[in-house]
N, C-alpha and C. Protein backbone atom coordinates (compact mmCIF):
# COMPACT_ATOMS: atom_id res chain seq x y z
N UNK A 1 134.36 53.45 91.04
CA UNK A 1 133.20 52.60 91.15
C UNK A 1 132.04 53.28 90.43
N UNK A 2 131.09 52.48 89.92
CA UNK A 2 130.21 53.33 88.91
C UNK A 2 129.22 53.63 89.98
N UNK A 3 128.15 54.77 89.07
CA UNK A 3 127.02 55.09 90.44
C UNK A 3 126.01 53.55 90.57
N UNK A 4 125.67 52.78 89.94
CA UNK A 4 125.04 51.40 89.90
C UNK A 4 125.40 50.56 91.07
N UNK A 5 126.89 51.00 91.15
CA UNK A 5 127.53 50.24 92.18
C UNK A 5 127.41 50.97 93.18
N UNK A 6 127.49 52.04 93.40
CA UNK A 6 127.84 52.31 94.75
C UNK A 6 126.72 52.35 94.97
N UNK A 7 125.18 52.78 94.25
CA UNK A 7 123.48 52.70 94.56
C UNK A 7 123.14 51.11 95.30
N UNK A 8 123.58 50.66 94.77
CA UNK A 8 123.53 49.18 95.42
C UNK A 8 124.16 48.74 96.63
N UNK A 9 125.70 48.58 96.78
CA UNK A 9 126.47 48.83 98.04
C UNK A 9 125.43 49.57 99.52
N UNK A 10 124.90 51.31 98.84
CA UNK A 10 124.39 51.93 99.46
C UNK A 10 123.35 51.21 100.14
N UNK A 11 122.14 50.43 98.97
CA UNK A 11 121.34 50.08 99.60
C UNK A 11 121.45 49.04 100.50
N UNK A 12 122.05 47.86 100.46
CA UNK A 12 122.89 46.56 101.00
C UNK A 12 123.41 47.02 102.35
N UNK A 13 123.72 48.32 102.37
CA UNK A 13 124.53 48.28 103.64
C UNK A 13 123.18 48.91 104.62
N UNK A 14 121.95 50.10 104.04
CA UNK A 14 120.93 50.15 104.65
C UNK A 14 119.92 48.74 105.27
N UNK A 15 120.72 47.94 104.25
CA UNK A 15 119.67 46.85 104.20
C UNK A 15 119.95 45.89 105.73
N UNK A 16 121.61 45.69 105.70
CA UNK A 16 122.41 45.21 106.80
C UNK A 16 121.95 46.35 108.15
N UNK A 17 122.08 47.16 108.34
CA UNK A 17 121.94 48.42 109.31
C UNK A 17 120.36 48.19 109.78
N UNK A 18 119.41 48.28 108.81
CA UNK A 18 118.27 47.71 109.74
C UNK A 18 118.09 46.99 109.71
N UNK A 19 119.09 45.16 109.88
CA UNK A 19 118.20 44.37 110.23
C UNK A 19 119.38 44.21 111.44
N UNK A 20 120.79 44.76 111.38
CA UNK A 20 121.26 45.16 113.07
C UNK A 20 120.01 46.01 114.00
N UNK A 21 119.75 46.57 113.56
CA UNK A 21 118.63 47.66 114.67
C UNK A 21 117.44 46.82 114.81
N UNK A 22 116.94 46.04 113.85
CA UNK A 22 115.55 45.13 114.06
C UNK A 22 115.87 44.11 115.42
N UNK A 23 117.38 43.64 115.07
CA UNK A 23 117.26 42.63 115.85
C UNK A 23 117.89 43.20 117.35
N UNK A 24 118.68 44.04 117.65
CA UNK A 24 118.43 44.75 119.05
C UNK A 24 117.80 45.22 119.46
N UNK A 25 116.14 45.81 118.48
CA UNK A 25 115.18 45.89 118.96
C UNK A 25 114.39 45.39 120.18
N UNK A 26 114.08 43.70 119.30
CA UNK A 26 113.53 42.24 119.53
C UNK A 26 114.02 42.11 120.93
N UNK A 27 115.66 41.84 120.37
CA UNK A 27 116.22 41.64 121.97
C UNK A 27 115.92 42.26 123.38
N UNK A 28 116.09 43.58 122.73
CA UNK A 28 116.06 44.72 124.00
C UNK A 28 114.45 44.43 124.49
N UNK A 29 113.33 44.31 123.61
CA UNK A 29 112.31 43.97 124.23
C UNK A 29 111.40 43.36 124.63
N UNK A 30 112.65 41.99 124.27
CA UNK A 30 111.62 40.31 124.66
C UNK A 30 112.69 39.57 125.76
N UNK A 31 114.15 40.98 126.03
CA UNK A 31 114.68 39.78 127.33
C UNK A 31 114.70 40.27 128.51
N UNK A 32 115.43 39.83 129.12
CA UNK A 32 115.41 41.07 130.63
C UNK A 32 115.95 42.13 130.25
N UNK A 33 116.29 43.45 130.90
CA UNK A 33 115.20 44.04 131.85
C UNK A 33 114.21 43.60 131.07
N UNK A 34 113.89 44.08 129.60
CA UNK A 34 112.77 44.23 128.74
C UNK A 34 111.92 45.37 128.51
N UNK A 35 110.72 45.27 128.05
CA UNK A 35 109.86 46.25 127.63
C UNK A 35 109.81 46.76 129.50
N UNK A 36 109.31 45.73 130.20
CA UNK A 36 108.93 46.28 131.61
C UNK A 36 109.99 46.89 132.78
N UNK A 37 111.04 47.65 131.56
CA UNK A 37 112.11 48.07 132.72
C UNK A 37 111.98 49.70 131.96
N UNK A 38 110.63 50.09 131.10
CA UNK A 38 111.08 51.26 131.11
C UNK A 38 109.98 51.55 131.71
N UNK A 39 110.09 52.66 132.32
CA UNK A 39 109.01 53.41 133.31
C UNK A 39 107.56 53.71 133.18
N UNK A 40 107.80 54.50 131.62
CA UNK A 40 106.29 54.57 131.24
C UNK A 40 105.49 53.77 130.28
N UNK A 41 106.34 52.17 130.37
CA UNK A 41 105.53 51.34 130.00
C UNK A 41 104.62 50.49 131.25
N UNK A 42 103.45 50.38 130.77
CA UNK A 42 102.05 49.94 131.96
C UNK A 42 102.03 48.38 131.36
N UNK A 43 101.65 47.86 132.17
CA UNK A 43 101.50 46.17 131.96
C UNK A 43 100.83 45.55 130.58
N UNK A 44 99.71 46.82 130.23
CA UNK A 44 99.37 46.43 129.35
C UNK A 44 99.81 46.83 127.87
N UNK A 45 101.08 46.71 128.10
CA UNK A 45 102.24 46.38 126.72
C UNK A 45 102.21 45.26 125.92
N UNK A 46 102.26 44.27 127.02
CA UNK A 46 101.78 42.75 126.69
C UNK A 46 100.41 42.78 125.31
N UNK A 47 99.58 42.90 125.41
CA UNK A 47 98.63 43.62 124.08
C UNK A 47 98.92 44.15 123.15
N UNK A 48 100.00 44.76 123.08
CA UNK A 48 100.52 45.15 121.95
C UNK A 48 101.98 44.70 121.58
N UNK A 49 102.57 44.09 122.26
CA UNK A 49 104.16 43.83 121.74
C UNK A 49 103.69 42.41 120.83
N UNK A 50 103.04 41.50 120.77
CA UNK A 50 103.16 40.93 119.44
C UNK A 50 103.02 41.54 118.73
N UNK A 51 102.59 42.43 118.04
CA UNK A 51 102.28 43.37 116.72
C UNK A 51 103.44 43.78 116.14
N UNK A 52 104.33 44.76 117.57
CA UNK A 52 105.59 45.38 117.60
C UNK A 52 106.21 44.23 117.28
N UNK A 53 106.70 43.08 117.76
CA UNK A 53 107.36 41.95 117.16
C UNK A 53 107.22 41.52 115.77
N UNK A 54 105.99 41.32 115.67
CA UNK A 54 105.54 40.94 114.67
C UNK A 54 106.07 42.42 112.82
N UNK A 55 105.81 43.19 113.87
CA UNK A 55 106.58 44.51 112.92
C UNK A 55 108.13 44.63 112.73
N UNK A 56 108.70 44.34 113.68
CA UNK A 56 110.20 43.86 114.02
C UNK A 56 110.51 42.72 113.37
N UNK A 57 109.92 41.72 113.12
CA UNK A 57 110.57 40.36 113.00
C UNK A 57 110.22 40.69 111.09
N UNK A 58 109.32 41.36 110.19
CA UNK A 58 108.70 41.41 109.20
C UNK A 58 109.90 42.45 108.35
N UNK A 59 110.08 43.14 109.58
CA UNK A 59 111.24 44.12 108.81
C UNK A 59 112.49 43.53 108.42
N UNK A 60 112.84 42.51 109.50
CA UNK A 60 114.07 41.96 109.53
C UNK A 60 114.32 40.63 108.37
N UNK A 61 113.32 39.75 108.00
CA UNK A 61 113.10 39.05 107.34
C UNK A 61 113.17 39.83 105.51
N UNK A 62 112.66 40.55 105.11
CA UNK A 62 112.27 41.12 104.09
C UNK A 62 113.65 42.40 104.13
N UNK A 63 114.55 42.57 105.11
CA UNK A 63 116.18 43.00 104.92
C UNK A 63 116.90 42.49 104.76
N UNK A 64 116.95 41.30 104.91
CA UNK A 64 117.72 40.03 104.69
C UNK A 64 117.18 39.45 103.21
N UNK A 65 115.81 39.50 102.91
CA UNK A 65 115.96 39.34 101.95
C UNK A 65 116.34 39.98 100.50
N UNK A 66 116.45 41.07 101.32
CA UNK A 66 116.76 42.44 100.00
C UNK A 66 117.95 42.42 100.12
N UNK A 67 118.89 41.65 100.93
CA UNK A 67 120.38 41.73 100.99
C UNK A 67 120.53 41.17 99.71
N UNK A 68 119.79 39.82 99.27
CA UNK A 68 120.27 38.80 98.41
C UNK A 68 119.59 39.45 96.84
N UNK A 69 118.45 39.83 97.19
CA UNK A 69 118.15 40.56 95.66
C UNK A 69 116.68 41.79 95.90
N UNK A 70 116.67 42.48 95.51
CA UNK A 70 115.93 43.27 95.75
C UNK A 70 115.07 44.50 94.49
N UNK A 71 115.00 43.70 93.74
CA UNK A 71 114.04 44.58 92.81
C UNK A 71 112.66 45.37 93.02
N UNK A 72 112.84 46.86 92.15
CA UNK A 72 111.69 46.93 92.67
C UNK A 72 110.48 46.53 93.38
N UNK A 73 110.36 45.86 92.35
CA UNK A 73 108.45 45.52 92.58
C UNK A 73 108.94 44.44 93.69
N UNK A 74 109.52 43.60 93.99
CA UNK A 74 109.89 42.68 95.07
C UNK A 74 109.97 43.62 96.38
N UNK A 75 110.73 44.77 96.40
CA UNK A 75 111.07 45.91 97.56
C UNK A 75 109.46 46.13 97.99
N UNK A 76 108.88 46.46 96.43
CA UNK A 76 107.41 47.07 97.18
C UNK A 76 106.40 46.44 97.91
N UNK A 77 106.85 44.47 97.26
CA UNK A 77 105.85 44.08 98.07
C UNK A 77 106.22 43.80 99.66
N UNK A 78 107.18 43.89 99.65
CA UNK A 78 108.09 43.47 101.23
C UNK A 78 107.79 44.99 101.88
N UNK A 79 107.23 45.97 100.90
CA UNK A 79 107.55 47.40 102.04
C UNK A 79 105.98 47.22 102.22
N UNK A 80 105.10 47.01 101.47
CA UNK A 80 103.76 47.14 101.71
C UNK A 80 103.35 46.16 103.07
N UNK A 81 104.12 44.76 102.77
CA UNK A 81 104.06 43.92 103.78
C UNK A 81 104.20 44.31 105.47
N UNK A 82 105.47 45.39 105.34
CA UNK A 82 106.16 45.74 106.30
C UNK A 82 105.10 46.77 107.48
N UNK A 83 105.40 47.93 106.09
CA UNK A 83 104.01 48.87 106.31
C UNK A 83 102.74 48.42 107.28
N UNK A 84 101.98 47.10 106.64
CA UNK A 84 100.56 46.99 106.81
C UNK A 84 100.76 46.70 107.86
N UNK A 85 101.95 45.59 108.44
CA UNK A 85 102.01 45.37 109.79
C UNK A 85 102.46 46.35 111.06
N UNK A 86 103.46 47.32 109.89
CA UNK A 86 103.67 48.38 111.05
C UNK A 86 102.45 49.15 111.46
N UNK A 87 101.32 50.05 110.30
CA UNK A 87 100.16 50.53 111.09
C UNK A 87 99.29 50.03 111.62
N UNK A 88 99.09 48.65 111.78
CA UNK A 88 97.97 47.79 112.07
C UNK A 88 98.68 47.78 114.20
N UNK A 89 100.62 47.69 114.02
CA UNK A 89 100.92 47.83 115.18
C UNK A 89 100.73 49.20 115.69
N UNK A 90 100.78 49.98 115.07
CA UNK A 90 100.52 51.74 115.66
C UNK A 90 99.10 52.08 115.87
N UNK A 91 98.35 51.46 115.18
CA UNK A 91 96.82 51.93 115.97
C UNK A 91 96.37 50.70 117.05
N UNK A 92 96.67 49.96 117.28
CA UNK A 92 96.87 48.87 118.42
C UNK A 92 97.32 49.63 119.49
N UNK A 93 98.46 50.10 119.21
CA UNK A 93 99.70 50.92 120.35
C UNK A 93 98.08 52.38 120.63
N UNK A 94 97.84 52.79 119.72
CA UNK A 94 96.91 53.64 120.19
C UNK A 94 95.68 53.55 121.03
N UNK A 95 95.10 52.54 120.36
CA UNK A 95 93.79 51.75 121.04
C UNK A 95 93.95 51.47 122.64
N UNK A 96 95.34 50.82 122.50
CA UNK A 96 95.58 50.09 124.34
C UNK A 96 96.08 51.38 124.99
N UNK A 97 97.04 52.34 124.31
CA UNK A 97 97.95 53.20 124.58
C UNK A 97 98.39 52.77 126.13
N UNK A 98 99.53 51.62 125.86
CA UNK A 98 100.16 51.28 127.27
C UNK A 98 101.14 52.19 127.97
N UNK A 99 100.77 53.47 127.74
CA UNK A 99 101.78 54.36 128.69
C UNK A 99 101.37 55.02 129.69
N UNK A 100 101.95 55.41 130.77
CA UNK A 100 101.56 56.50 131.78
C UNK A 100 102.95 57.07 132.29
N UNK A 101 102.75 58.23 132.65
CA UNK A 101 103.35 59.66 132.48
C UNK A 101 103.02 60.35 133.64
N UNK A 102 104.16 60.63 134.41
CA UNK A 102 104.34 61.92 135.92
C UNK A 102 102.79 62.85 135.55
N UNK A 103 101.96 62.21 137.07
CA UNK A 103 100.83 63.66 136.75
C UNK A 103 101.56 64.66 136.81
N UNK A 104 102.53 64.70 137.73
CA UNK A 104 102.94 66.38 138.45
C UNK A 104 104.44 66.41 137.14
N UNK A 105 104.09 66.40 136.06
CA UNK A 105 105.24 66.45 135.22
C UNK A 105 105.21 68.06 134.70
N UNK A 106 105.10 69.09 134.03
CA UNK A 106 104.78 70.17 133.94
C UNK A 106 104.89 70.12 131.96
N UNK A 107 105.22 68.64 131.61
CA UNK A 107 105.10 68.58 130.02
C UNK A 107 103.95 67.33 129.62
N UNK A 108 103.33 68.09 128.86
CA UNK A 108 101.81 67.47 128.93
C UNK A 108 102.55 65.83 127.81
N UNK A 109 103.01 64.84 128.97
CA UNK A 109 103.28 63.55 127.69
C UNK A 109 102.12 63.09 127.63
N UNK A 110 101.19 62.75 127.80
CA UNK A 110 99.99 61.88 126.89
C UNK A 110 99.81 62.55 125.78
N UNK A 111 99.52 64.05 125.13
CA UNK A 111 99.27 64.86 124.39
C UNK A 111 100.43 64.58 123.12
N UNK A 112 101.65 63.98 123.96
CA UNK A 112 102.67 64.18 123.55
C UNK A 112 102.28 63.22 122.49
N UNK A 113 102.55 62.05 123.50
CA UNK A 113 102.60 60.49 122.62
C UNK A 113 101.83 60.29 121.62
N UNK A 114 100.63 60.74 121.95
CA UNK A 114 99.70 60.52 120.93
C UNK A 114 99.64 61.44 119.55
N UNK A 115 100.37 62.35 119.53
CA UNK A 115 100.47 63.16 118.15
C UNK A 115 101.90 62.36 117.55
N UNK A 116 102.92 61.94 118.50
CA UNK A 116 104.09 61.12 117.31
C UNK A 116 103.02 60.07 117.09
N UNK A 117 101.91 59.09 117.59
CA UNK A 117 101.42 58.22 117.23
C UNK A 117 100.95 58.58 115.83
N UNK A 118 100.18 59.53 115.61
CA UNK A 118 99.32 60.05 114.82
C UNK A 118 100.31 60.35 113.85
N UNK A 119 101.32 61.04 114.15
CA UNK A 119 102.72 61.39 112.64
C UNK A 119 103.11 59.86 111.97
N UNK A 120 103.12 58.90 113.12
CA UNK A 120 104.02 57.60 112.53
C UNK A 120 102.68 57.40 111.81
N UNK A 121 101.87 57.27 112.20
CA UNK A 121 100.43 56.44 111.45
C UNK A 121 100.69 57.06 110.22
N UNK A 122 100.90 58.89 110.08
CA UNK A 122 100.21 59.31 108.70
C UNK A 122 101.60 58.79 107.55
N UNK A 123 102.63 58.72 108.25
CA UNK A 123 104.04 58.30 107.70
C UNK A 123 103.72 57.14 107.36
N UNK A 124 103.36 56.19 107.80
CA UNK A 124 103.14 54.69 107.26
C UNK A 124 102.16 54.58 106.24
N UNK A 125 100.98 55.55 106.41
CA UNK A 125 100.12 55.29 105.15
C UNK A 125 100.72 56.24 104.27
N UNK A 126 101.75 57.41 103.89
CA UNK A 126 102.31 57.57 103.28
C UNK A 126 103.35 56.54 102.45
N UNK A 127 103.83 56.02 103.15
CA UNK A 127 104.73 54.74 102.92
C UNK A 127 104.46 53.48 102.14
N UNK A 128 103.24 53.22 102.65
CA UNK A 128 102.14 52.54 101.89
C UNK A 128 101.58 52.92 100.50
N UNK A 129 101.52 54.11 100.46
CA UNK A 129 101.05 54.60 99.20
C UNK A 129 102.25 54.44 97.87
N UNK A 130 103.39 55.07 98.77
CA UNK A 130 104.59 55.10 97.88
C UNK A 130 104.62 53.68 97.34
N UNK A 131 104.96 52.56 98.15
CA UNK A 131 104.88 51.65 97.42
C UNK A 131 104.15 51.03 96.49
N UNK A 132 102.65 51.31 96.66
CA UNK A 132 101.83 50.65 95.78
C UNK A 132 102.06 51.28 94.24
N UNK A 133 101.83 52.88 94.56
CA UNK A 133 103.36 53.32 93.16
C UNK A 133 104.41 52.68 92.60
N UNK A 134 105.13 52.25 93.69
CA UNK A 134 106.48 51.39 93.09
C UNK A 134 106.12 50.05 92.50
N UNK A 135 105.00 49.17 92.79
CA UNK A 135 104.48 48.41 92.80
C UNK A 135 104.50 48.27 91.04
N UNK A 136 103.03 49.34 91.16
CA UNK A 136 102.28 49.63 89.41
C UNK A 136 103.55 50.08 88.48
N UNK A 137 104.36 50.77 89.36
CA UNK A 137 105.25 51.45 88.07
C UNK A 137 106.83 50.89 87.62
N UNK A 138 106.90 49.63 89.12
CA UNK A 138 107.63 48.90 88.41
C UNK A 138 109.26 49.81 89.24
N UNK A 139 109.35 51.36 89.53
CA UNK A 139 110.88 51.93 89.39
C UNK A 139 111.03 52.02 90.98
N UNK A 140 112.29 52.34 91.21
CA UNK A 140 112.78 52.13 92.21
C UNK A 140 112.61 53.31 92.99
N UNK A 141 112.88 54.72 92.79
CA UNK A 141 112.11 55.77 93.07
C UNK A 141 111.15 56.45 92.20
């Protein structure tokens, strides 16, 4: 098989793989138990899970569509798309920050959560950037 082919295959099957994980996402957190069967989610999740959906459902749409063709500059605008909605959902998730965490726990999780918040954020505007690169320059990496 040439490398063209199997680069493609490769990507097609990433492409299939997250939009399996997008959509057990969705599921896992719009049916029963749901978002409100894990512990250190607080009521006010509700405030932020459209976003998260809305980040979920954006990913899954724009994998499906990269199943069928996926050129650069098409990838970049679907990743920028993806992106804007994913950090717009991560500083939301920050703003409300719907979690709470064992006082008498002896591992500081608020401290916790909020620095992966802060890594995913700087990862997404990394992500963001990359694409607008891919964008102007047209290549695939």
């Amino acid at each position: 098989m040439a490398t063209a082919q199997r680069s493609a295959l490769g990507r097609k099957s990433g492409y299939l793989v997250g939009i399996v994980v997008e959509v057990v996402l969705l599921y896992l957190a719009n049916r029963r138990p749901g978002w409100d069967a894990v512990p250190f989610l607080t009521g006010e999740t509700t405030r932020v899970l459209g976003w998260v959906n809305a980040s979920l459902v954006a990913g899954l749409v724009t994998n499906a569509v990269y199943l069928a063709v996926d050129p650069p500059r098409l990838k970049a605008v679907g990743d920028l798309v993806v992106n804007g909605i994913g950090l717009y959902a991560l500083v939301r998730i920050w703003q409300v920050f719907p979690f709470t965490f064992p006082d008498d726990s002896s591992v500081p999780w608020d401290p916790i959560a909020r620095a992966v918040l802060v890594v995913g954020m700087i990862g997404t505007v990394i992500a963001l950037l990359v694409a607008v690169v891919r964008l102007v320059t047209g290549r695939r990496r």
